[in-house]
PDB file of N, CA and C in Angstrom:
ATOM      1  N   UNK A   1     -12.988  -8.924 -44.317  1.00  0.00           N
ATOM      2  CA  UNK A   1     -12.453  -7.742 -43.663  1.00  0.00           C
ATOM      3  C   UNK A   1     -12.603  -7.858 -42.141  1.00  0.00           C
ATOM      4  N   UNK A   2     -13.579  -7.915 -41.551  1.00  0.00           N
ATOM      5  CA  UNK A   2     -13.883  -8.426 -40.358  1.00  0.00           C
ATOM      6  C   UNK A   2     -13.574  -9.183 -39.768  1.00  0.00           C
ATOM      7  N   UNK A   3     -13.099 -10.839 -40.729  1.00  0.00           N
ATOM      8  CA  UNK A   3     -12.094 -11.713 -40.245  1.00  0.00           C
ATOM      9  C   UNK A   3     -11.370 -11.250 -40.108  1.00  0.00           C
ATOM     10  N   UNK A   4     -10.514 -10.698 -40.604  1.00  0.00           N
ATOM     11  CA  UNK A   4      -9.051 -10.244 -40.289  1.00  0.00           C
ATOM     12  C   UNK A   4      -8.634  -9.537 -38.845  1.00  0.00           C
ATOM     13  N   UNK A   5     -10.051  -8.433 -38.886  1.00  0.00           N
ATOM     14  CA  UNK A   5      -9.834  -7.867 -37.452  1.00  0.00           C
ATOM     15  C   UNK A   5     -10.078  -8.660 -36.574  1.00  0.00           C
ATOM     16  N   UNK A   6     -10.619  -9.798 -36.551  1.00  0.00           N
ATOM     17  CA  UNK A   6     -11.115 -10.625 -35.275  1.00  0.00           C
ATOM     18  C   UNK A   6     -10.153 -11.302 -35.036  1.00  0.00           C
ATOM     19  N   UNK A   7      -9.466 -11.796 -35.777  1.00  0.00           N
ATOM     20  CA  UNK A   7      -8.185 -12.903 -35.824  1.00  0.00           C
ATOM     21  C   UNK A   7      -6.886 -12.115 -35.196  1.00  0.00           C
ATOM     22  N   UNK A   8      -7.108 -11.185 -35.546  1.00  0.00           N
ATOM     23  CA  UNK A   8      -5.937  -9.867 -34.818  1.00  0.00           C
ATOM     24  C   UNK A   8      -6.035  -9.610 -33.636  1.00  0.00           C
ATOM     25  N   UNK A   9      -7.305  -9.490 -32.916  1.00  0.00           N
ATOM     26  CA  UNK A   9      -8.061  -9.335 -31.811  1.00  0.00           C
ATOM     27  C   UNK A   9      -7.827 -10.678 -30.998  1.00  0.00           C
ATOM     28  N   UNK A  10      -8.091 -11.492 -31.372  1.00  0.00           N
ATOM     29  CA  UNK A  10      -7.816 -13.104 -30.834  1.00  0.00           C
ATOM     30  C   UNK A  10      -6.331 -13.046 -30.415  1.00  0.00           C
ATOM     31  N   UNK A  11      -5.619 -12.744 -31.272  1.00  0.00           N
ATOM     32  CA  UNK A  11      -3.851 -13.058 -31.327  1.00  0.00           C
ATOM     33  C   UNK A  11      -3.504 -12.049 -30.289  1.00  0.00           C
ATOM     34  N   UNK A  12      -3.580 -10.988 -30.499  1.00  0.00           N
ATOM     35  CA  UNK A  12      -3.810  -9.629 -29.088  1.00  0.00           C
ATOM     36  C   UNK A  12      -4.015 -10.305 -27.759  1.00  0.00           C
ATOM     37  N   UNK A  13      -5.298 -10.920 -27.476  1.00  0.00           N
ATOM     38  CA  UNK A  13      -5.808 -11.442 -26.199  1.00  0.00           C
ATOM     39  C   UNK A  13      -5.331 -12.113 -25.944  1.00  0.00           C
ATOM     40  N   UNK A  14      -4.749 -13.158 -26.611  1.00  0.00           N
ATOM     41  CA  UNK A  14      -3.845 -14.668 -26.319  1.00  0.00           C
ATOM     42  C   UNK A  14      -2.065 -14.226 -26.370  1.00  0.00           C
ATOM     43  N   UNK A  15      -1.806 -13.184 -26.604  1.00  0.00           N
ATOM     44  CA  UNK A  15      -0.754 -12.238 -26.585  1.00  0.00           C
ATOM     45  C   UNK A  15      -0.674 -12.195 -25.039  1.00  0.00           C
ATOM     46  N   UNK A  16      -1.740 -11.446 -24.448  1.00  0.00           N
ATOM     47  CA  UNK A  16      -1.638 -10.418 -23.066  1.00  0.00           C
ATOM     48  C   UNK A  16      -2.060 -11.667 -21.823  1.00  0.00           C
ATOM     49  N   UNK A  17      -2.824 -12.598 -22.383  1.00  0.00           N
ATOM     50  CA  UNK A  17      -3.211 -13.763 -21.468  1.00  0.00           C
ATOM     51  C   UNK A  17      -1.986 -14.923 -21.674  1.00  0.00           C
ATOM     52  N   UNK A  18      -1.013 -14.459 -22.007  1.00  0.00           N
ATOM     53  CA  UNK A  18       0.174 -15.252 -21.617  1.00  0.00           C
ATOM     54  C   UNK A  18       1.154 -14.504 -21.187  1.00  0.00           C
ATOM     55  N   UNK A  19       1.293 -13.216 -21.333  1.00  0.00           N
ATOM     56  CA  UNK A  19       2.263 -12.325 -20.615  1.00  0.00           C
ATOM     57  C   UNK A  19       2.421 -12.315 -19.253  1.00  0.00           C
ATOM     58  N   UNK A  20       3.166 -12.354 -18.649  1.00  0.00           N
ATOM     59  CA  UNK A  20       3.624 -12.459 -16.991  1.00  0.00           C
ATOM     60  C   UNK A  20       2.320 -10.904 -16.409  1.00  0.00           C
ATOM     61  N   UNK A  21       1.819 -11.278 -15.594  1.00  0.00           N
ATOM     62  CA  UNK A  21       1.171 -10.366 -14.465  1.00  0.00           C
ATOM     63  C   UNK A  21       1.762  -8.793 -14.093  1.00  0.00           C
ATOM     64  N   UNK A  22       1.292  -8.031 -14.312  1.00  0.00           N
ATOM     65  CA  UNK A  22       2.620  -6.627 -13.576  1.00  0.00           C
ATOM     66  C   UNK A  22       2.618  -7.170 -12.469  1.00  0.00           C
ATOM     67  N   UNK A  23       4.008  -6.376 -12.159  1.00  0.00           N
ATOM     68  CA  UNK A  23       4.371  -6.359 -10.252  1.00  0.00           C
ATOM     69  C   UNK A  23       4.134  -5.329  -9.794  1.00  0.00           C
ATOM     70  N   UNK A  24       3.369  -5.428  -8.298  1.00  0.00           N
ATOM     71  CA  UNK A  24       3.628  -3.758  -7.537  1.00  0.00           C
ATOM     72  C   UNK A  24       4.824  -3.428  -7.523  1.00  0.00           C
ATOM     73  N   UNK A  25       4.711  -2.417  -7.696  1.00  0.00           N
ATOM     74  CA  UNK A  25       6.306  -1.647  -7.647  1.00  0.00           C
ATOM     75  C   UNK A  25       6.136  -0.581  -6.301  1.00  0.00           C
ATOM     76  N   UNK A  26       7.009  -0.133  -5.467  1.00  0.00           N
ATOM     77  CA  UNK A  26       7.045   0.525  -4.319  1.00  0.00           C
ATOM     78  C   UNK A  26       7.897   1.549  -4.803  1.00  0.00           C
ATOM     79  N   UNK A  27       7.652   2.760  -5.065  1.00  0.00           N
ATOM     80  CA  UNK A  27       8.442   3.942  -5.388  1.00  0.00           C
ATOM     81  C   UNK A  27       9.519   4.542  -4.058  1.00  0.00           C
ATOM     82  N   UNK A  28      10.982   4.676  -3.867  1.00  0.00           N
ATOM     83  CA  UNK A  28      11.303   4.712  -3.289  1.00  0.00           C
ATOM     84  C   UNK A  28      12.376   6.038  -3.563  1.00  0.00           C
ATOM     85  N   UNK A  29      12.260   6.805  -2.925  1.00  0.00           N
ATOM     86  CA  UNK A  29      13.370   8.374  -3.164  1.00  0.00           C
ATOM     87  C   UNK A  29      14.141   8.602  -2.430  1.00  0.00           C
ATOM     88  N   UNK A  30      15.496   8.487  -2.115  1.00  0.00           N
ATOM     89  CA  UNK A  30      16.119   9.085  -0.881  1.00  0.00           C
ATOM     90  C   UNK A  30      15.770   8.076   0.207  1.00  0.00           C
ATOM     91  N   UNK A  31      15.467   6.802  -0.310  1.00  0.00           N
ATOM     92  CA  UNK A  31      15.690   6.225   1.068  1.00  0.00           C
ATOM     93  C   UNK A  31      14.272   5.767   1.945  1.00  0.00           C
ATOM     94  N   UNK A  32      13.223   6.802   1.621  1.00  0.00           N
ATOM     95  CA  UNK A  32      11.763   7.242   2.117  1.00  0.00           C
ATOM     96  C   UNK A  32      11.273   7.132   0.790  1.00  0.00           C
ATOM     97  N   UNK A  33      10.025   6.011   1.581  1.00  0.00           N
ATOM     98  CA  UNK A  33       8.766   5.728   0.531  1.00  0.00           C
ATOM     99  C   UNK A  33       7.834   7.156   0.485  1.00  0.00           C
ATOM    100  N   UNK A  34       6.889   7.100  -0.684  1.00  0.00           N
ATOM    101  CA  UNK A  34       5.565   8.411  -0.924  1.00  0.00           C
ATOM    102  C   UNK A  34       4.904   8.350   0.507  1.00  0.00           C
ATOM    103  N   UNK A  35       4.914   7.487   1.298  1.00  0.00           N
ATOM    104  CA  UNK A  35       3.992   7.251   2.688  1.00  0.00           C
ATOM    105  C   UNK A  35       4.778   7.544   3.752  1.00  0.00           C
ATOM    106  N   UNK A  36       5.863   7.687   3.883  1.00  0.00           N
ATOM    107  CA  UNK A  36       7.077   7.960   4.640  1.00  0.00           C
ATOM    108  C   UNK A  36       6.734   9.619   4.555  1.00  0.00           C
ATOM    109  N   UNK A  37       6.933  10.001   3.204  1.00  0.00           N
ATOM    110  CA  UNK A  37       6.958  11.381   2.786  1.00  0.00           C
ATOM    111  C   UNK A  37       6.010  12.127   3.592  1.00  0.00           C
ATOM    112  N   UNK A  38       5.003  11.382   3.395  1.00  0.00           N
ATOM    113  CA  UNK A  38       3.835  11.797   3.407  1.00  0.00           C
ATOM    114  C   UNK A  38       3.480  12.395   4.920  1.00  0.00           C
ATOM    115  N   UNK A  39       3.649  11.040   5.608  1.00  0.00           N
ATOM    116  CA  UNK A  39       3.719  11.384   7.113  1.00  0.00           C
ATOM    117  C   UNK A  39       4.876  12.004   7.957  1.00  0.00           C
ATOM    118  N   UNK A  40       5.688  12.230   7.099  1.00  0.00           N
ATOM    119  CA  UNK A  40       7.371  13.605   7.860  1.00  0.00           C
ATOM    120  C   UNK A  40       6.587  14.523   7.597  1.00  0.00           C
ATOM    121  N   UNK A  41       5.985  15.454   6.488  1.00  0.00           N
ATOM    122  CA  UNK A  41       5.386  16.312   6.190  1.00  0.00           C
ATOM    123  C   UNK A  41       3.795  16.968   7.246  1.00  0.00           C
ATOM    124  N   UNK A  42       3.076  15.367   6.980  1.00  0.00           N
ATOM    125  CA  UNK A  42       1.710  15.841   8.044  1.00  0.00           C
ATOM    126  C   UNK A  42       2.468  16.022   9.302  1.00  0.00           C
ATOM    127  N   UNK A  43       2.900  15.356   9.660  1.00  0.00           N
ATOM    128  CA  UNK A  43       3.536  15.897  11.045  1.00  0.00           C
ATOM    129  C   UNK A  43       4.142  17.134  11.585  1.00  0.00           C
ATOM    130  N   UNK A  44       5.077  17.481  10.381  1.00  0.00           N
ATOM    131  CA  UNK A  44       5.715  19.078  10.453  1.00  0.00           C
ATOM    132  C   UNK A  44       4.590  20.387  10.554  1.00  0.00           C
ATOM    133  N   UNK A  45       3.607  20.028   9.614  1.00  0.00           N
ATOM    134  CA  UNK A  45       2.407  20.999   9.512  1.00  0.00           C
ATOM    135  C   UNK A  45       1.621  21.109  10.765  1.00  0.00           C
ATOM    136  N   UNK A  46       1.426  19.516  11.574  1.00  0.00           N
ATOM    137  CA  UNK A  46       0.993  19.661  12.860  1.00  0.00           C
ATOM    138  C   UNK A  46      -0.609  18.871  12.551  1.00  0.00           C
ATOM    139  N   UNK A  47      -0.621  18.486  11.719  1.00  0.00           N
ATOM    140  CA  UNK A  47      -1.906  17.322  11.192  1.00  0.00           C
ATOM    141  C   UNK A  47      -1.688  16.318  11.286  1.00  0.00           C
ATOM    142  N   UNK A  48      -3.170  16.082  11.871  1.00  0.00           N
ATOM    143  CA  UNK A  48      -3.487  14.382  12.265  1.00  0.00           C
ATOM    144  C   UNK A  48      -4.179  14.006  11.151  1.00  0.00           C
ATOM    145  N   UNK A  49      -3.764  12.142  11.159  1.00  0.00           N
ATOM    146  CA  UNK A  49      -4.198  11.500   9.792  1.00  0.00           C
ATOM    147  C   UNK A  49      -5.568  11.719   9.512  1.00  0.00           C
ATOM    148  N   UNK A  50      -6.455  11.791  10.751  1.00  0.00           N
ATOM    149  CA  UNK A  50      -8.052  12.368  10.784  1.00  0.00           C
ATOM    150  C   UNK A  50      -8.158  13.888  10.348  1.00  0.00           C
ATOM    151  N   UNK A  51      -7.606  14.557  10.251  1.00  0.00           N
ATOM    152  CA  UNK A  51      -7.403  15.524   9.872  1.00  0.00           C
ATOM    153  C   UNK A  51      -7.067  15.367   8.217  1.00  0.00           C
ATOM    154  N   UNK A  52      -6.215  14.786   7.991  1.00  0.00           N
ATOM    155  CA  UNK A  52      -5.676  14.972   6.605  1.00  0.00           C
ATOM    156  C   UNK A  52      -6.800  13.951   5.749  1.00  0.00           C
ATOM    157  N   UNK A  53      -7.098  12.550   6.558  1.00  0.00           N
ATOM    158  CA  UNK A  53      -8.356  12.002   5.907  1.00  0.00           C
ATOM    159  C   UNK A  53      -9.809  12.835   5.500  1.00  0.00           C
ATOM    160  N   UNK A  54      -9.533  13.235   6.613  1.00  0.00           N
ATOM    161  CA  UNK A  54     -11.483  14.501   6.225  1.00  0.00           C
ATOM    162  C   UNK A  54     -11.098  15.379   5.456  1.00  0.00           C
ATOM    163  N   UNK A  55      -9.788  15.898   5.355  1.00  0.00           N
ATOM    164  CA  UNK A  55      -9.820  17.414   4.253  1.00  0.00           C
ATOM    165  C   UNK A  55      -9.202  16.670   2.938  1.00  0.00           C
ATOM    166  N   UNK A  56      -9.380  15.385   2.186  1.00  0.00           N
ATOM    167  CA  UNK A  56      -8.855  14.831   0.846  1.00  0.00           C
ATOM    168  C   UNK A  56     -10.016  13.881   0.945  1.00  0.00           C
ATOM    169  N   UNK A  57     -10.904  13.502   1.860  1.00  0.00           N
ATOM    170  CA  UNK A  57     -11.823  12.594   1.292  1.00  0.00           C
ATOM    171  C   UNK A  57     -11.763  11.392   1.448  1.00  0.00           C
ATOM    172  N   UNK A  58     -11.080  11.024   1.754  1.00  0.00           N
ATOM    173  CA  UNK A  58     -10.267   9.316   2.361  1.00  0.00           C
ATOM    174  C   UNK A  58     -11.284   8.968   3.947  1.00  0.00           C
ATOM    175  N   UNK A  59     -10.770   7.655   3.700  1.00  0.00           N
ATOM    176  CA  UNK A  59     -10.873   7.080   5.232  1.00  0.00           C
ATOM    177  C   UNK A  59      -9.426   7.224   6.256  1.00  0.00           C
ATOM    178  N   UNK A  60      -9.542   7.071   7.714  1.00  0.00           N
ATOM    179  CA  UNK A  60      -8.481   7.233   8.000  1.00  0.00           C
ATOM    180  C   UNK A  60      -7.446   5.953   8.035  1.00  0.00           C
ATOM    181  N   UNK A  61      -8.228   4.641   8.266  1.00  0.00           N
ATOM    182  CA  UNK A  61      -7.467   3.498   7.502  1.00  0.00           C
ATOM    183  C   UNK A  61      -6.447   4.054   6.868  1.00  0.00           C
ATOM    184  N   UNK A  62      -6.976   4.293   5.136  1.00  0.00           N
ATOM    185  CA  UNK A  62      -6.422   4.488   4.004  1.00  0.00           C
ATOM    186  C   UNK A  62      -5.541   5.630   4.690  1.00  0.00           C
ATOM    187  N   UNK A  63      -5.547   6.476   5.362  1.00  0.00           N
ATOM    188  CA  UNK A  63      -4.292   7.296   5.454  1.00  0.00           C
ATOM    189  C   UNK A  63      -3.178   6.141   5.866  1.00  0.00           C
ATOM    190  N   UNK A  64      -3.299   5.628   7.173  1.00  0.00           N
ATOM    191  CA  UNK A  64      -2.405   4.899   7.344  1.00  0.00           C
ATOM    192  C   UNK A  64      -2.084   3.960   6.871  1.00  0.00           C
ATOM    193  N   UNK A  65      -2.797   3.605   6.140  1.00  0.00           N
ATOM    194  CA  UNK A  65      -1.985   2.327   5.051  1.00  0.00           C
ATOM    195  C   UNK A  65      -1.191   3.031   3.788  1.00  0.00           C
ATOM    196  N   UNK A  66      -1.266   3.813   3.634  1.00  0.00           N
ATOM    197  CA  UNK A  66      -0.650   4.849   2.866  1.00  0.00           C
ATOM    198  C   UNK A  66       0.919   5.130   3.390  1.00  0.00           C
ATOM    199  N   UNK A  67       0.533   5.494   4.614  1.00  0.00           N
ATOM    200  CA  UNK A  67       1.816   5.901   5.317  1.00  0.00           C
ATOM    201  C   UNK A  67       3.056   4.663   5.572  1.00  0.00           C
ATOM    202  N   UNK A  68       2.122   3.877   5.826  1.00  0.00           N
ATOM    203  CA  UNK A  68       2.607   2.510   6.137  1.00  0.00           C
ATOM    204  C   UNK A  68       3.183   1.705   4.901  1.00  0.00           C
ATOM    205  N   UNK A  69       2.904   2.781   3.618  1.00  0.00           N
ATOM    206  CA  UNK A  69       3.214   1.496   2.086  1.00  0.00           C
ATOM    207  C   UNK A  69       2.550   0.924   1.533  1.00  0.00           C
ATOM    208  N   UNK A  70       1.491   0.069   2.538  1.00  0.00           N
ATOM    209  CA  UNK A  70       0.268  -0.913   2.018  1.00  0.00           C
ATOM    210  C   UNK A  70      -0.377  -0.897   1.165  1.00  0.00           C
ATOM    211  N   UNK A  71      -0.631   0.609   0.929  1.00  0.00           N
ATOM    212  CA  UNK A  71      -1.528   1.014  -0.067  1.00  0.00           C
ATOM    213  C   UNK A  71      -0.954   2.074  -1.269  1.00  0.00           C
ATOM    214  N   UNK A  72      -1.114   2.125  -2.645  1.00  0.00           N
ATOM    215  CA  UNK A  72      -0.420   2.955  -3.262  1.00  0.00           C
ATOM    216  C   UNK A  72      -1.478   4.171  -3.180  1.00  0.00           C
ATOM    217  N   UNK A  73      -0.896   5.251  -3.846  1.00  0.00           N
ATOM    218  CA  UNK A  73      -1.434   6.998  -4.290  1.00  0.00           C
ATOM    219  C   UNK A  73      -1.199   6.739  -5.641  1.00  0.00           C
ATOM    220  N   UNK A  74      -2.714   7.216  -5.621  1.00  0.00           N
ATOM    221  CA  UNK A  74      -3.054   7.758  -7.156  1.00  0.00           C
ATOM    222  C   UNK A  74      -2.433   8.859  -7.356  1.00  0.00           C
ATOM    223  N   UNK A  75      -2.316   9.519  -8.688  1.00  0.00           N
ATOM    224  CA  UNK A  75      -1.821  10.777  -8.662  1.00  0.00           C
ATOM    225  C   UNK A  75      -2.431  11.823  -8.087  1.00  0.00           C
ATOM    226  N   UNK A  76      -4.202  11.920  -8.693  1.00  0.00           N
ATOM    227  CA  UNK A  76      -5.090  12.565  -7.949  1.00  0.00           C
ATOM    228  C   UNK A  76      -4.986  12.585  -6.456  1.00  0.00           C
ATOM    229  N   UNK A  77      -4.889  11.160  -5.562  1.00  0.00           N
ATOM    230  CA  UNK A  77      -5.433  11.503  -4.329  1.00  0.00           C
ATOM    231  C   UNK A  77      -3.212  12.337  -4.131  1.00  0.00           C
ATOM    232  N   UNK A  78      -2.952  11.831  -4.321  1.00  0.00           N
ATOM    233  CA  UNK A  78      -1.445  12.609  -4.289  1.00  0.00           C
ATOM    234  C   UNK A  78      -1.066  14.102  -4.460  1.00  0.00           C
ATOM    235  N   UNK A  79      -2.442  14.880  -5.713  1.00  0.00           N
ATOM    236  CA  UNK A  79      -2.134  16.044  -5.537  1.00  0.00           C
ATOM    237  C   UNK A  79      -3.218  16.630  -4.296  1.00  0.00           C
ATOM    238  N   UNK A  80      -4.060  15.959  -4.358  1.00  0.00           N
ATOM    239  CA  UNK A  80      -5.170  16.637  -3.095  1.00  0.00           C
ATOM    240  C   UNK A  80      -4.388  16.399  -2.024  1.00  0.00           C
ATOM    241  N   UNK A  81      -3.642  15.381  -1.290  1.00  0.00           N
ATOM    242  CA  UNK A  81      -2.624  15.253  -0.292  1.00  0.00           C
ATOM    243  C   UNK A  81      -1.724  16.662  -0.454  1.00  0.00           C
ATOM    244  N   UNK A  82      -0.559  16.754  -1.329  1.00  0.00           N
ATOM    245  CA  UNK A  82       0.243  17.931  -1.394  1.00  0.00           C
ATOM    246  C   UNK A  82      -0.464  19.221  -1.101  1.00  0.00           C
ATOM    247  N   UNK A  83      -1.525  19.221  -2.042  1.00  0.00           N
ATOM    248  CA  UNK A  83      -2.401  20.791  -1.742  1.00  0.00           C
ATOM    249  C   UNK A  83      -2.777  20.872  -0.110  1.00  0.00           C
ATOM    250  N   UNK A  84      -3.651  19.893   0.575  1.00  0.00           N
ATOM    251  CA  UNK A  84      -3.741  19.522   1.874  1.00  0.00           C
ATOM    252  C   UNK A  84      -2.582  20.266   2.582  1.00  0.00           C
ATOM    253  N   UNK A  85      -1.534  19.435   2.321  1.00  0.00           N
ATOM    254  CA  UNK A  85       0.072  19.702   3.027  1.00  0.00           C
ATOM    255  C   UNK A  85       0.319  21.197   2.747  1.00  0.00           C
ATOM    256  N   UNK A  86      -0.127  22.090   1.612  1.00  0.00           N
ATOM    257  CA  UNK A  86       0.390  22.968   1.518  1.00  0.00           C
ATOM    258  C   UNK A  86       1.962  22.738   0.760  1.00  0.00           C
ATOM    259  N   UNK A  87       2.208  21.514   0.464  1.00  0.00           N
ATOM    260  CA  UNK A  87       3.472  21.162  -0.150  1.00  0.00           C
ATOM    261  C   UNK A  87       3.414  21.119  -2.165  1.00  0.00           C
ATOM    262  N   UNK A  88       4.993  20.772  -2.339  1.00  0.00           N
ATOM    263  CA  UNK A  88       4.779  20.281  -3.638  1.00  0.00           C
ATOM    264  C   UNK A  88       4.867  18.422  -4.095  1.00  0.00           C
ATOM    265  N   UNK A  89       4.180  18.349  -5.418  1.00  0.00           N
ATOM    266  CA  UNK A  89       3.898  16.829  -5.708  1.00  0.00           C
ATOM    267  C   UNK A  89       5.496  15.801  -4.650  1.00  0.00           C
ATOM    268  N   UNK A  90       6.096  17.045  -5.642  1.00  0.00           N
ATOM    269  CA  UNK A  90       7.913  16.746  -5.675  1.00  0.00           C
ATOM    270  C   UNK A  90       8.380  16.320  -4.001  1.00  0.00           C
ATOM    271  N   UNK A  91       7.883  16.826  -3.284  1.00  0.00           N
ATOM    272  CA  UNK A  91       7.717  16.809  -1.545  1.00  0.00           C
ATOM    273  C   UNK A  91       7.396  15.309  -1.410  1.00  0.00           C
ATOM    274  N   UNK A  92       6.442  14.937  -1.928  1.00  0.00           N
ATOM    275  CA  UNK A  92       5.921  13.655  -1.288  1.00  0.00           C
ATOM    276  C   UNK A  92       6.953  12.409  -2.392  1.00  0.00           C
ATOM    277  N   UNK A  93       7.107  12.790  -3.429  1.00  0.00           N
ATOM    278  CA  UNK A  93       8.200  11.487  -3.910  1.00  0.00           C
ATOM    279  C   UNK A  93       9.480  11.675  -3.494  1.00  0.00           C
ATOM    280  N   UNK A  94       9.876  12.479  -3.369  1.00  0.00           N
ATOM    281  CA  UNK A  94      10.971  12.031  -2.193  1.00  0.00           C
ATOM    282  C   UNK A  94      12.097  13.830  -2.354  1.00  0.00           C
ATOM    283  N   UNK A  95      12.892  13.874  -1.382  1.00  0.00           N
ATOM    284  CA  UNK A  95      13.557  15.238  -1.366  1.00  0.00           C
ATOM    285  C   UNK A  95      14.518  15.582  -2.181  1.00  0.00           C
TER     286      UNK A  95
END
């Protein structure tokens, strides 16, 4: 019984350890990336990335690599961003 599951388990792993790697994918809406979004918005509100870094918890790096693409958004740090903004999720993936 146990063989069976192990041999299944084996075939699984040697399954996924030959499958091609994911790719980053860059989410793109209207033209404007989530980091594009992101920074039309802080700007309209009148917030600096030090600003928007200290009130979500981030470094300010990570804001701008954000803004810049470099870096993806979690969903989480994405809704603490929107709430931040005073915006919706829908705001930051694109208009």
């Amino acid at each position: 019984m146990f063989k069976s599951r192990i041999k299944k388990l084996e075939e699984r792993v040697e399954a996924l350890e030959k499958a091609p790697a994911p790719q980053h994918i860059q989410v793109k809406c209207s033209g404007m990336s989530i980091g594009e979004n992101i920074k039309e918005i802080r700007k309209k509100v009148g917030m600096s990335q030090k600003d928007l870094a200290s009130a979500v918890g981030v470094s300010i790096p990570m804001i701008c690599q954000i803004e810049r693409g470099t870096k993806s958004v979690t969903l989480l740090l994405g809704a603490e961003i929107a709430k931040v903004l005073k915006c919706d999720m829908n705001d930051l993936v694109g208009k």
